[in-house]
C-alpha atoms as a PDB file:
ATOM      1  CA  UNK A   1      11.380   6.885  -8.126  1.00  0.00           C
ATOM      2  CA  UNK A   2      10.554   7.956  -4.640  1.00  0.00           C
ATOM      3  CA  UNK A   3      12.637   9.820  -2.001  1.00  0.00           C
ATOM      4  CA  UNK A   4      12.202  10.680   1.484  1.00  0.00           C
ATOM      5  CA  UNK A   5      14.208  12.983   3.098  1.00  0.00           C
ATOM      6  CA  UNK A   6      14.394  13.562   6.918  1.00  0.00           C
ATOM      7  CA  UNK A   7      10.919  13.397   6.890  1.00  0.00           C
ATOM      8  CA  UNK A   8       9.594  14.341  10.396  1.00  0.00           C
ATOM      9  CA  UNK A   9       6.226  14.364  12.093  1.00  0.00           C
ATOM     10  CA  UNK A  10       4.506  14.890  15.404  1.00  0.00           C
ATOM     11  CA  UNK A  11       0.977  14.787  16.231  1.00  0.00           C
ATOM     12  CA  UNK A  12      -0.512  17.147  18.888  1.00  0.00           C
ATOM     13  CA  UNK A  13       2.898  19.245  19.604  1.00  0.00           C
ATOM     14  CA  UNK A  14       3.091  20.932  22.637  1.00  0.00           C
ATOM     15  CA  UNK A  15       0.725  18.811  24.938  1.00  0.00           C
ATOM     16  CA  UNK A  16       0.666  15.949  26.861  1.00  0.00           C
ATOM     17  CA  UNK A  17      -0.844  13.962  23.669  1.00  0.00           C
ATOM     18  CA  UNK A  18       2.532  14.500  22.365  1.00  0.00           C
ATOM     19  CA  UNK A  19       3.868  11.891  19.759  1.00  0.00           C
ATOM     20  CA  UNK A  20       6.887  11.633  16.996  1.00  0.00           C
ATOM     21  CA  UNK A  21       5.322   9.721  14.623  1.00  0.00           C
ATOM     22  CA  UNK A  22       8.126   9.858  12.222  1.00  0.00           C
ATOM     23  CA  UNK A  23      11.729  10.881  13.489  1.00  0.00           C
ATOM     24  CA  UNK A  24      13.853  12.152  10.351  1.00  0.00           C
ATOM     25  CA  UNK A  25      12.922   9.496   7.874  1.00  0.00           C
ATOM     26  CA  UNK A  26      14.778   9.003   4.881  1.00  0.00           C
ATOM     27  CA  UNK A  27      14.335   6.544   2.173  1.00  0.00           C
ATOM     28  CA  UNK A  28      14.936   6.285  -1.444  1.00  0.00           C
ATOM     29  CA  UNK A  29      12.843   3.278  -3.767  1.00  0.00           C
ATOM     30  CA  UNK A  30      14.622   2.618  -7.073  1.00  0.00           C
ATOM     31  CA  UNK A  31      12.006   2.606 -10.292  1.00  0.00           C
ATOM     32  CA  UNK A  32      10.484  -1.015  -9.687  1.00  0.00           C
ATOM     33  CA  UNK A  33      11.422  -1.538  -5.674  1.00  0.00           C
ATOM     34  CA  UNK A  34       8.756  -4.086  -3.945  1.00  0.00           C
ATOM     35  CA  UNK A  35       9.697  -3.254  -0.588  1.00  0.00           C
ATOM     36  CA  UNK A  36       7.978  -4.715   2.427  1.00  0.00           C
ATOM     37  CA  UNK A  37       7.800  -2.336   6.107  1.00  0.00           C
ATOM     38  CA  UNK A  38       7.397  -4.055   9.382  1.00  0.00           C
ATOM     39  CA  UNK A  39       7.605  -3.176  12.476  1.00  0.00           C
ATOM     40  CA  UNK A  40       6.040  -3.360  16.243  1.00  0.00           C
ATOM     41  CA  UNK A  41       2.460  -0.910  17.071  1.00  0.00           C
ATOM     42  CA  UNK A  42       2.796   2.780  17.163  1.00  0.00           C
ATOM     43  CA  UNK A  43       6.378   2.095  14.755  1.00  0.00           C
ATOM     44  CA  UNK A  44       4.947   4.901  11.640  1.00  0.00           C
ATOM     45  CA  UNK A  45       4.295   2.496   9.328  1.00  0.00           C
ATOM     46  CA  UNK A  46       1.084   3.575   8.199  1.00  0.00           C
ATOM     47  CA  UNK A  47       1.759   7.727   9.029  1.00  0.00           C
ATOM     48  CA  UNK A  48       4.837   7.041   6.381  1.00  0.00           C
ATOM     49  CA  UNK A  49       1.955   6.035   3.655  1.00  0.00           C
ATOM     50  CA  UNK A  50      -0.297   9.235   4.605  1.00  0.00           C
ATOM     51  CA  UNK A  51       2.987  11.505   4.363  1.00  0.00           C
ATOM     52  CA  UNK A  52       3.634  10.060   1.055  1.00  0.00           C
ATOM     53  CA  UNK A  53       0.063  10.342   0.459  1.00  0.00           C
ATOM     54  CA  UNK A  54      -0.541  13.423   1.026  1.00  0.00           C
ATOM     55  CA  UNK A  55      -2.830  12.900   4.572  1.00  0.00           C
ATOM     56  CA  UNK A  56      -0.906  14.697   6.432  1.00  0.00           C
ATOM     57  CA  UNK A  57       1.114  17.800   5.894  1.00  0.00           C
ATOM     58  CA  UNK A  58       4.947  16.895   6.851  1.00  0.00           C
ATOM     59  CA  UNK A  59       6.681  19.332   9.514  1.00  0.00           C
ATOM     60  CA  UNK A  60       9.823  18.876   8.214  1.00  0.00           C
ATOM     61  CA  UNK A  61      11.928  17.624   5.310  1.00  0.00           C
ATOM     62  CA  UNK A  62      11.066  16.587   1.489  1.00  0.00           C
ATOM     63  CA  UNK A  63       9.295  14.099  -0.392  1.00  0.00           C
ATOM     64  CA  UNK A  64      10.334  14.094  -4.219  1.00  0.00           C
ATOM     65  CA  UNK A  65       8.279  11.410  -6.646  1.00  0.00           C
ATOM     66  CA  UNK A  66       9.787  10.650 -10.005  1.00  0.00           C
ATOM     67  CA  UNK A  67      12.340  13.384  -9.480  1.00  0.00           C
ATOM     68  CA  UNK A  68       9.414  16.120  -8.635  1.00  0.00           C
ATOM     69  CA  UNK A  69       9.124  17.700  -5.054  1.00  0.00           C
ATOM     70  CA  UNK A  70       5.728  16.990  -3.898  1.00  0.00           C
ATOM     71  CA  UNK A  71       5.823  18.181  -0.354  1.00  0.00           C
ATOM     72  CA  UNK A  72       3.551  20.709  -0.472  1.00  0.00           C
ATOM     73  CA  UNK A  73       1.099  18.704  -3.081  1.00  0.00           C
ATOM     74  CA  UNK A  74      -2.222  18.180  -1.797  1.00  0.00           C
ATOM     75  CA  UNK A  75      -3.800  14.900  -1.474  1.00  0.00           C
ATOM     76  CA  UNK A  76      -6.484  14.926  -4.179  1.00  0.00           C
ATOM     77  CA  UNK A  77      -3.484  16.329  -6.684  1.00  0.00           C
ATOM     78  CA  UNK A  78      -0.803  13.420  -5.420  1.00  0.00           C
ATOM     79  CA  UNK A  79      -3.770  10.548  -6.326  1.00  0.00           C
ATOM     80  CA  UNK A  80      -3.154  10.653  -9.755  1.00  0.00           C
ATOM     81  CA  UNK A  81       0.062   9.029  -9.813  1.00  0.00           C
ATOM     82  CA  UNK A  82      -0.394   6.946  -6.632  1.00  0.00           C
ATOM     83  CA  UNK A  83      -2.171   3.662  -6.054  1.00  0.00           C
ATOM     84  CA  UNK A  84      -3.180   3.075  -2.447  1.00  0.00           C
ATOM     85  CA  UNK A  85      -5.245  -0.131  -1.062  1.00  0.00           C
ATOM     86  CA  UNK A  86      -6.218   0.444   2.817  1.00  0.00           C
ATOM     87  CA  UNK A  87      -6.410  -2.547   5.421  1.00  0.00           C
ATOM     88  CA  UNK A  88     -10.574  -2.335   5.434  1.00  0.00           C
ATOM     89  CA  UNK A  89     -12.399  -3.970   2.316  1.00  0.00           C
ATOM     90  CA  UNK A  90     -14.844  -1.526   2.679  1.00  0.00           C
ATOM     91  CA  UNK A  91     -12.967   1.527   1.811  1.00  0.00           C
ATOM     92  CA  UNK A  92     -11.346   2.258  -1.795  1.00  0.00           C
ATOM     93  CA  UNK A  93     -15.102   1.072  -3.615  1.00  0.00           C
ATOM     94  CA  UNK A  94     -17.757   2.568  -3.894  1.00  0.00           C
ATOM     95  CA  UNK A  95     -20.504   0.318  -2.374  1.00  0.00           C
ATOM     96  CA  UNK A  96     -23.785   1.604  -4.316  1.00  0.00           C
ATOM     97  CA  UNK A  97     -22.036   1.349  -7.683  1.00  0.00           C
ATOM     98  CA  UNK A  98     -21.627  -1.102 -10.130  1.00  0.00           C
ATOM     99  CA  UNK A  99     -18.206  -2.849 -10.116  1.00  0.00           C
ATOM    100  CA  UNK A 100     -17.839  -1.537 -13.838  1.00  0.00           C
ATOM    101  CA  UNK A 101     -18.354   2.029 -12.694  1.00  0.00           C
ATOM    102  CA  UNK A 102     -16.010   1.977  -9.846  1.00  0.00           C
ATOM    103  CA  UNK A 103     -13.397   0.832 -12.721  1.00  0.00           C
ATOM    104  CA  UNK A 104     -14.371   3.489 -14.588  1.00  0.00           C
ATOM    105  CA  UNK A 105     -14.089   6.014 -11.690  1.00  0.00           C
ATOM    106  CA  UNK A 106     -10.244   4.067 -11.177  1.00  0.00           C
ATOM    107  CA  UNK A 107      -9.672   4.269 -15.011  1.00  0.00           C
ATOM    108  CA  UNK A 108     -10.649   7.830 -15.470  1.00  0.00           C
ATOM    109  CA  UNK A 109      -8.653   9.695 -12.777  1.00  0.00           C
ATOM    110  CA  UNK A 110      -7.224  13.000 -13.151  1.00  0.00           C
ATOM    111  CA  UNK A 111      -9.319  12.671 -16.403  1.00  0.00           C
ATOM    112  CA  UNK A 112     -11.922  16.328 -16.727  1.00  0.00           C
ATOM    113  CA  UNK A 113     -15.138  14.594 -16.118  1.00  0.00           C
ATOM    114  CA  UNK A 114     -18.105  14.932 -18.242  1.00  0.00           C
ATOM    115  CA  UNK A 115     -21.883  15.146 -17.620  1.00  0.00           C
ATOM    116  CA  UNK A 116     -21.522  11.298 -19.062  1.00  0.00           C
ATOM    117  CA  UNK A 117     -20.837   8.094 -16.346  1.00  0.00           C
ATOM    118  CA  UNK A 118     -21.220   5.571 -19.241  1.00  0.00           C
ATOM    119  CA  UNK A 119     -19.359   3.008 -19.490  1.00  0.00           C
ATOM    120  CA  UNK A 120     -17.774   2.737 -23.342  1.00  0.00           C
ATOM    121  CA  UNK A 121     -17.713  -0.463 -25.095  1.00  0.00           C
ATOM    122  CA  UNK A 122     -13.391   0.200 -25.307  1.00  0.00           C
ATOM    123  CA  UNK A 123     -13.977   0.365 -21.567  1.00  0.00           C
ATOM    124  CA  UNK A 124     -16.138  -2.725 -20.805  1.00  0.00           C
ATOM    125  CA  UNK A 125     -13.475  -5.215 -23.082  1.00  0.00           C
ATOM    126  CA  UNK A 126     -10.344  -3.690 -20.974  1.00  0.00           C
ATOM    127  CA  UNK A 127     -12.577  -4.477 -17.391  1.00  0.00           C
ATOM    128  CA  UNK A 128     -13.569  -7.525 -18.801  1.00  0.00           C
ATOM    129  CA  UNK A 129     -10.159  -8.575 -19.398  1.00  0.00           C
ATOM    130  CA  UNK A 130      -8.359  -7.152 -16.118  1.00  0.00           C
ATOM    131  CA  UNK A 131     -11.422  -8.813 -14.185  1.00  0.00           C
ATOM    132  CA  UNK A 132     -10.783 -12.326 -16.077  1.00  0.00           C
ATOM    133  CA  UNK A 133      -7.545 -12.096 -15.003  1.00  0.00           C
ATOM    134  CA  UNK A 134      -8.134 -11.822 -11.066  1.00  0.00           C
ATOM    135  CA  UNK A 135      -9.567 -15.769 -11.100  1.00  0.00           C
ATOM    136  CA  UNK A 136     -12.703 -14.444  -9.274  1.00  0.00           C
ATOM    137  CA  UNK A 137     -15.555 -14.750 -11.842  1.00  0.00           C
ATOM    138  CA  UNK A 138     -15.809 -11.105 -11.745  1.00  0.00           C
ATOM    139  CA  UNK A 139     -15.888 -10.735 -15.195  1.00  0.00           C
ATOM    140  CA  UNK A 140     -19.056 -12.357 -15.696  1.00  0.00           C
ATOM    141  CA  UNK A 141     -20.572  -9.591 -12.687  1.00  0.00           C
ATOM    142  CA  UNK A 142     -19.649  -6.121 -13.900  1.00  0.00           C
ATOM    143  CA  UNK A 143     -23.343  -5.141 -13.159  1.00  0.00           C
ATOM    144  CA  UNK A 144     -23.625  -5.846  -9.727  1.00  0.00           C
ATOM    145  CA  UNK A 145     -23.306  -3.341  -6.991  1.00  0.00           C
ATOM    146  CA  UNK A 146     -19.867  -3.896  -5.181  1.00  0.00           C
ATOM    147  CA  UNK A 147     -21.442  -4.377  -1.747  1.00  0.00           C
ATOM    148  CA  UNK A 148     -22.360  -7.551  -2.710  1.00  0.00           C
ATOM    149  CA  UNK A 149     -19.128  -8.735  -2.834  1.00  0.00           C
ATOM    150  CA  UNK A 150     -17.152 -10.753  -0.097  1.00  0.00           C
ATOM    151  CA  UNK A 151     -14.685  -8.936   1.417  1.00  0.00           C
ATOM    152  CA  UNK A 152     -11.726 -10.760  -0.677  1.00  0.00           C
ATOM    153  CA  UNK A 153     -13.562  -9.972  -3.920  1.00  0.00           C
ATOM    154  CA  UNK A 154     -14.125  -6.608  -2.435  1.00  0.00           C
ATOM    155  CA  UNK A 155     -10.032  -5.780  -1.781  1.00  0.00           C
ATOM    156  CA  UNK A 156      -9.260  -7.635  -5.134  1.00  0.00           C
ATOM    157  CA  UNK A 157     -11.360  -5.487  -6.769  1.00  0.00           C
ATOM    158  CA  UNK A 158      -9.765  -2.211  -4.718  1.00  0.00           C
ATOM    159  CA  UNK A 159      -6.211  -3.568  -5.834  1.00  0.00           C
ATOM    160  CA  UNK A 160      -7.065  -4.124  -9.578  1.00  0.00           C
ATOM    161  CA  UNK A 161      -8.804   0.022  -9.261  1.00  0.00           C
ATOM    162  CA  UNK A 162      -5.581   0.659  -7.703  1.00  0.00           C
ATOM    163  CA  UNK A 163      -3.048  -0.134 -10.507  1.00  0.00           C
ATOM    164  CA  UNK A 164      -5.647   0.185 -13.136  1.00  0.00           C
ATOM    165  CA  UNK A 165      -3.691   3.464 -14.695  1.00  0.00           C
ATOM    166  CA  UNK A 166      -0.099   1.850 -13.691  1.00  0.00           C
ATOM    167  CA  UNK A 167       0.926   4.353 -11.035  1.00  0.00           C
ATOM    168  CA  UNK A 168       4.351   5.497 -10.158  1.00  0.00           C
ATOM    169  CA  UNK A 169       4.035   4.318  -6.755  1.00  0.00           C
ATOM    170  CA  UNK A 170       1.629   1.562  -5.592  1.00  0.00           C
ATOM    171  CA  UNK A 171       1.093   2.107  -1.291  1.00  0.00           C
ATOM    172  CA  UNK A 172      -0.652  -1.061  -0.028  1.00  0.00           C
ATOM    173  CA  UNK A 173      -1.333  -0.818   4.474  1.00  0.00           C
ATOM    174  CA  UNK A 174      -1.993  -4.577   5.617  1.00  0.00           C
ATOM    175  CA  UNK A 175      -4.775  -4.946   2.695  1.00  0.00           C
ATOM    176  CA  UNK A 176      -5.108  -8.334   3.541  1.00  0.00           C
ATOM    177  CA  UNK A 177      -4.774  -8.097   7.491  1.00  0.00           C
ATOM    178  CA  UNK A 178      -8.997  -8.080   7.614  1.00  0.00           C
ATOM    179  CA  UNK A 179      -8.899 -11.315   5.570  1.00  0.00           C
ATOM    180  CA  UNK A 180      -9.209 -14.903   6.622  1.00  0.00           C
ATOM    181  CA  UNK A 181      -5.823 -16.857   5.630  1.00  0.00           C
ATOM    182  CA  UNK A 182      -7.230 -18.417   2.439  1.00  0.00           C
ATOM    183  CA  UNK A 183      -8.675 -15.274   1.210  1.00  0.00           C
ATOM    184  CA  UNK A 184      -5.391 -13.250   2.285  1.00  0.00           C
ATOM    185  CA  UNK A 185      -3.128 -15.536   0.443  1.00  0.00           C
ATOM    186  CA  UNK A 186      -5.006 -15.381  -2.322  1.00  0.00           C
ATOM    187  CA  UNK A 187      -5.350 -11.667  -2.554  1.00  0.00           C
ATOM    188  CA  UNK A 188      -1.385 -11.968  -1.954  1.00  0.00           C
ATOM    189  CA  UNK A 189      -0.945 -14.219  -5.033  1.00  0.00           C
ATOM    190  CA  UNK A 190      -2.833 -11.733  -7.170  1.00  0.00           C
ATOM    191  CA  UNK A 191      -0.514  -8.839  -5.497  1.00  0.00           C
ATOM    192  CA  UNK A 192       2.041 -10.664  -6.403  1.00  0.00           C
ATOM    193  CA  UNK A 193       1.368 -10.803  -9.754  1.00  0.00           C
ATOM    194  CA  UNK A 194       0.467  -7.394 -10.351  1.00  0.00           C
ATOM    195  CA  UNK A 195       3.381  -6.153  -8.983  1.00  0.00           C
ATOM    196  CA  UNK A 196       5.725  -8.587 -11.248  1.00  0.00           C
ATOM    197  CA  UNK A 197       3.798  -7.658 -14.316  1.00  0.00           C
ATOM    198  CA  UNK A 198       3.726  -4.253 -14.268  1.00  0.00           C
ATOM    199  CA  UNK A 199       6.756  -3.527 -12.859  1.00  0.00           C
ATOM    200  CA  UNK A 200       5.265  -1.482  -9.780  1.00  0.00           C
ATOM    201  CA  UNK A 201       7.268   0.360  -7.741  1.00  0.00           C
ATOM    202  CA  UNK A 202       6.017  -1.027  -4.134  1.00  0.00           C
ATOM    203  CA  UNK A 203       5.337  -0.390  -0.776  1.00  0.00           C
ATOM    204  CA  UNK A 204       3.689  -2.839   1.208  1.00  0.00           C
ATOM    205  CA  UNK A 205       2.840  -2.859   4.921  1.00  0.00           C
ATOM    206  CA  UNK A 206       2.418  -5.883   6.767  1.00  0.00           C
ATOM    207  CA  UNK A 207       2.408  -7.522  10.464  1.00  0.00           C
ATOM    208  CA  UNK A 208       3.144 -11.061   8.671  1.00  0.00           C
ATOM    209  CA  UNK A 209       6.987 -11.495   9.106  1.00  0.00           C
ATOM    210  CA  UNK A 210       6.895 -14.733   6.598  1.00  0.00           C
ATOM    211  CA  UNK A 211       4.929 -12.523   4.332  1.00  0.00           C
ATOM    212  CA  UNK A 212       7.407  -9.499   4.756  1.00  0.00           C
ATOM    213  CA  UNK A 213      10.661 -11.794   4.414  1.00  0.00           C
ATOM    214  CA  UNK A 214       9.172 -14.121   1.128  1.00  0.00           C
ATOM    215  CA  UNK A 215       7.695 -11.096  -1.113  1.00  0.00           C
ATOM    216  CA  UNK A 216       9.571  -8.102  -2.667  1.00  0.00           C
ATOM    217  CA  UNK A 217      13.478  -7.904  -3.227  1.00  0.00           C
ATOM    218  CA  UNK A 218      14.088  -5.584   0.016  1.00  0.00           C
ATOM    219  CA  UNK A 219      12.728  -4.960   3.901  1.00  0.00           C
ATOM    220  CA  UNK A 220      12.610  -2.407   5.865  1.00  0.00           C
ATOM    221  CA  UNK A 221      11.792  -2.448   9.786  1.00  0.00           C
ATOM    222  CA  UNK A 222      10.707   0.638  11.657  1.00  0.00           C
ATOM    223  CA  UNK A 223      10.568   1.280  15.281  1.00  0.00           C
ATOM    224  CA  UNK A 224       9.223   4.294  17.224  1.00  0.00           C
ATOM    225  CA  UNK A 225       9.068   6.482  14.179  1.00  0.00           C
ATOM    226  CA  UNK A 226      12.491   5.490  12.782  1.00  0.00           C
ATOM    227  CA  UNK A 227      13.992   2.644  10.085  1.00  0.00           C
ATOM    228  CA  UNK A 228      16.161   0.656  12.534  1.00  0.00           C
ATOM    229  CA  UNK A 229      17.006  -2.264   9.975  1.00  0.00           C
ATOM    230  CA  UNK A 230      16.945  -1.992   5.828  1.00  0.00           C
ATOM    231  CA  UNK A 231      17.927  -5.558   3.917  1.00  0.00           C
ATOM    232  CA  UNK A 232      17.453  -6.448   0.107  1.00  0.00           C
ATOM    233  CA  UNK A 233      18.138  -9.494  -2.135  1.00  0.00           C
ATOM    234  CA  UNK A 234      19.882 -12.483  -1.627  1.00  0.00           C
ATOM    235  CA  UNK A 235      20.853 -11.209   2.253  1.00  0.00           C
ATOM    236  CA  UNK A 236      16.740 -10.840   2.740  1.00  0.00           C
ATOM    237  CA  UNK A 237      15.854 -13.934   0.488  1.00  0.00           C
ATOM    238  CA  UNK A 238      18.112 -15.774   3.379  1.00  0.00           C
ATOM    239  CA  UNK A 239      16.825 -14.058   6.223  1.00  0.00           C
ATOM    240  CA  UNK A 240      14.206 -16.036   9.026  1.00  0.00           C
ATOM    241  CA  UNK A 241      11.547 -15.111  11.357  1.00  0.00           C
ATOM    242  CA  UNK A 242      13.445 -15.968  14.278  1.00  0.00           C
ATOM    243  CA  UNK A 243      16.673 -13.984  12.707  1.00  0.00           C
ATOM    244  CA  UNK A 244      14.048 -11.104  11.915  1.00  0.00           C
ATOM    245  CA  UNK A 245      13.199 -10.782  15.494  1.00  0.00           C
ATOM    246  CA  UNK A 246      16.542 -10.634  16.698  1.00  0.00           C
ATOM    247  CA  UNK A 247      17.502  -7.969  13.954  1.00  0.00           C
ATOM    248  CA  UNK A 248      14.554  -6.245  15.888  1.00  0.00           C
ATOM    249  CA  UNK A 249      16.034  -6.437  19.249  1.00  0.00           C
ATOM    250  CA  UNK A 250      19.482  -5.512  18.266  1.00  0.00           C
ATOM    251  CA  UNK A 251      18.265  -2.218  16.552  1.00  0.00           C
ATOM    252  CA  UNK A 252      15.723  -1.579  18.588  1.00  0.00           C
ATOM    253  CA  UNK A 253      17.369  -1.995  21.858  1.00  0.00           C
ATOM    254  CA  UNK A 254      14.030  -3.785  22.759  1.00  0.00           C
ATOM    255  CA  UNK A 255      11.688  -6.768  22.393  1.00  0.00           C
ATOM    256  CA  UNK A 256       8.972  -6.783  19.731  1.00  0.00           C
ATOM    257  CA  UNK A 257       5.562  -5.529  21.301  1.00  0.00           C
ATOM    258  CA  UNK A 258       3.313  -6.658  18.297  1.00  0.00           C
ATOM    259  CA  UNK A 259       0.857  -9.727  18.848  1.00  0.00           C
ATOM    260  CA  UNK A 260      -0.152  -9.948  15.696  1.00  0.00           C
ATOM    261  CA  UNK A 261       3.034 -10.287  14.089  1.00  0.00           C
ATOM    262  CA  UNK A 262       4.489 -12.745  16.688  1.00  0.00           C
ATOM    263  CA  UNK A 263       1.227 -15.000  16.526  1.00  0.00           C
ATOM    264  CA  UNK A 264       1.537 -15.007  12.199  1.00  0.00           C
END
């Protein structure tokens, strides 16, 4: 479904600034992969999501979706078949809107739009029923202007726009690392779900190493721009924290240097 191949990238080249953000990355999801990527600050975590998405232009190597190279695809033409949820609530909605327009604006990409925003009746009954499904009471709101959501409502809602139109790829950064615990696992449980009944291929971010080990059927660890340490199924179902972090300091030559990951 999705390839990477030696994907490399530094930011400011040539000066003192200089950084290798990704170091000839290559990684291959199968059609319905949930895989979870850890790893310690500065690892490329999050610059592997913008190179798949599109944020930043790769300086070497090949990124092929669904068997098509989209390298050289720009970002606005790569949304359509990618789902992405960001680490801030706030971002992914569209605050002054009505929580049944931002659907719409989810429902209708890559659509030609029309001088028309309304919402169609076919519309309403499908946001009704995706809303209903979240747990939330949403579906009872569809009027109200998304900034008056909490921020859990506010990422659920980002999530549900996300995989609205049942992407190829779903890219989720630490969505629920700006949540409190009971808001984060339940934004996890709806994840969850999602993922399992769509059949999503997955990529998920996250500094929780109970989190990364329990969800998805493989792991991958990075380290200074590079995957060090790539596990799936029953091996990864077995695996624990305190086996993670020595898996880290074998590959990595190195202690983890992450205090949010040590302290979940």
């Amino acid at each position: 479904m999705l390839e990477l191949k030696h994907v490399t990238k530094t930011f400011n080249k040539g000066t003192v600034n200089e950084k290798v953000a990704l170091d000839d990355i290559s990684l291959t999801l199968e059609d319905g992969d949930f895989v979870t990527v850890i790893g310690g600050n500065g690892a490329g975590k999050s610059t592997m999501l913008n190179m798949i998405s599109g944020v930043y232009p790769v300086d070497r190597g090949q990124i092929v979706l669904d068997g098509n190279d989209i390298t050289h695809l720009s970002e606005p033409k790569r949304a359509r078949y990618l789902g992405r949820v960001f680490q801030d609530p706030m971002l992914g909605t569209a605050a002054d809107m009505q929580i049944e327009e931002n659907l719409a604006l989810a429902a209708r990409r890559g659509q030609r739009r029309g001088l028309s925003w309304n919402v169609t009746r076919e519309e309403r009954e499908l946001f009704r029923e995706r809303l209903a499904s979240l747990g939330l009471g949403l579906e009872d709101r569809m009027g109200d202007k998304v900034g008056l959501l909490s921020g859990g409502q506010r990422q659920a809602l980002t999530l549900l726009m996300a995989t609205i139109k049942q992407p190829d790829v779903l890219l989720l950064d630490e969505h629920t690392a700006a949540l409190d615990p009971k808001t984060a696992k339940l934004v996890l449980g709806i994840t969850e779900r999602i993922v399992g009944d769509a059949h999503l291929t997955t990529l998920m971010v996250t500094h929780n190493m109970h989190d990364a080990i329990r969800l998805g059927n493989r792991l991958i660890m990075m380290d200074t721009g590079r995957i060090i340490y790539d596990v799936r199924g029953e091996e990864k179902a077995r695996l624990t924290v305190p086996e993670l972090l020595q898996k880290f300091e074998e590959a990595s030559g190195g202690e983890l240097d992450n205090d949010r990951m040590l302290l979940g």
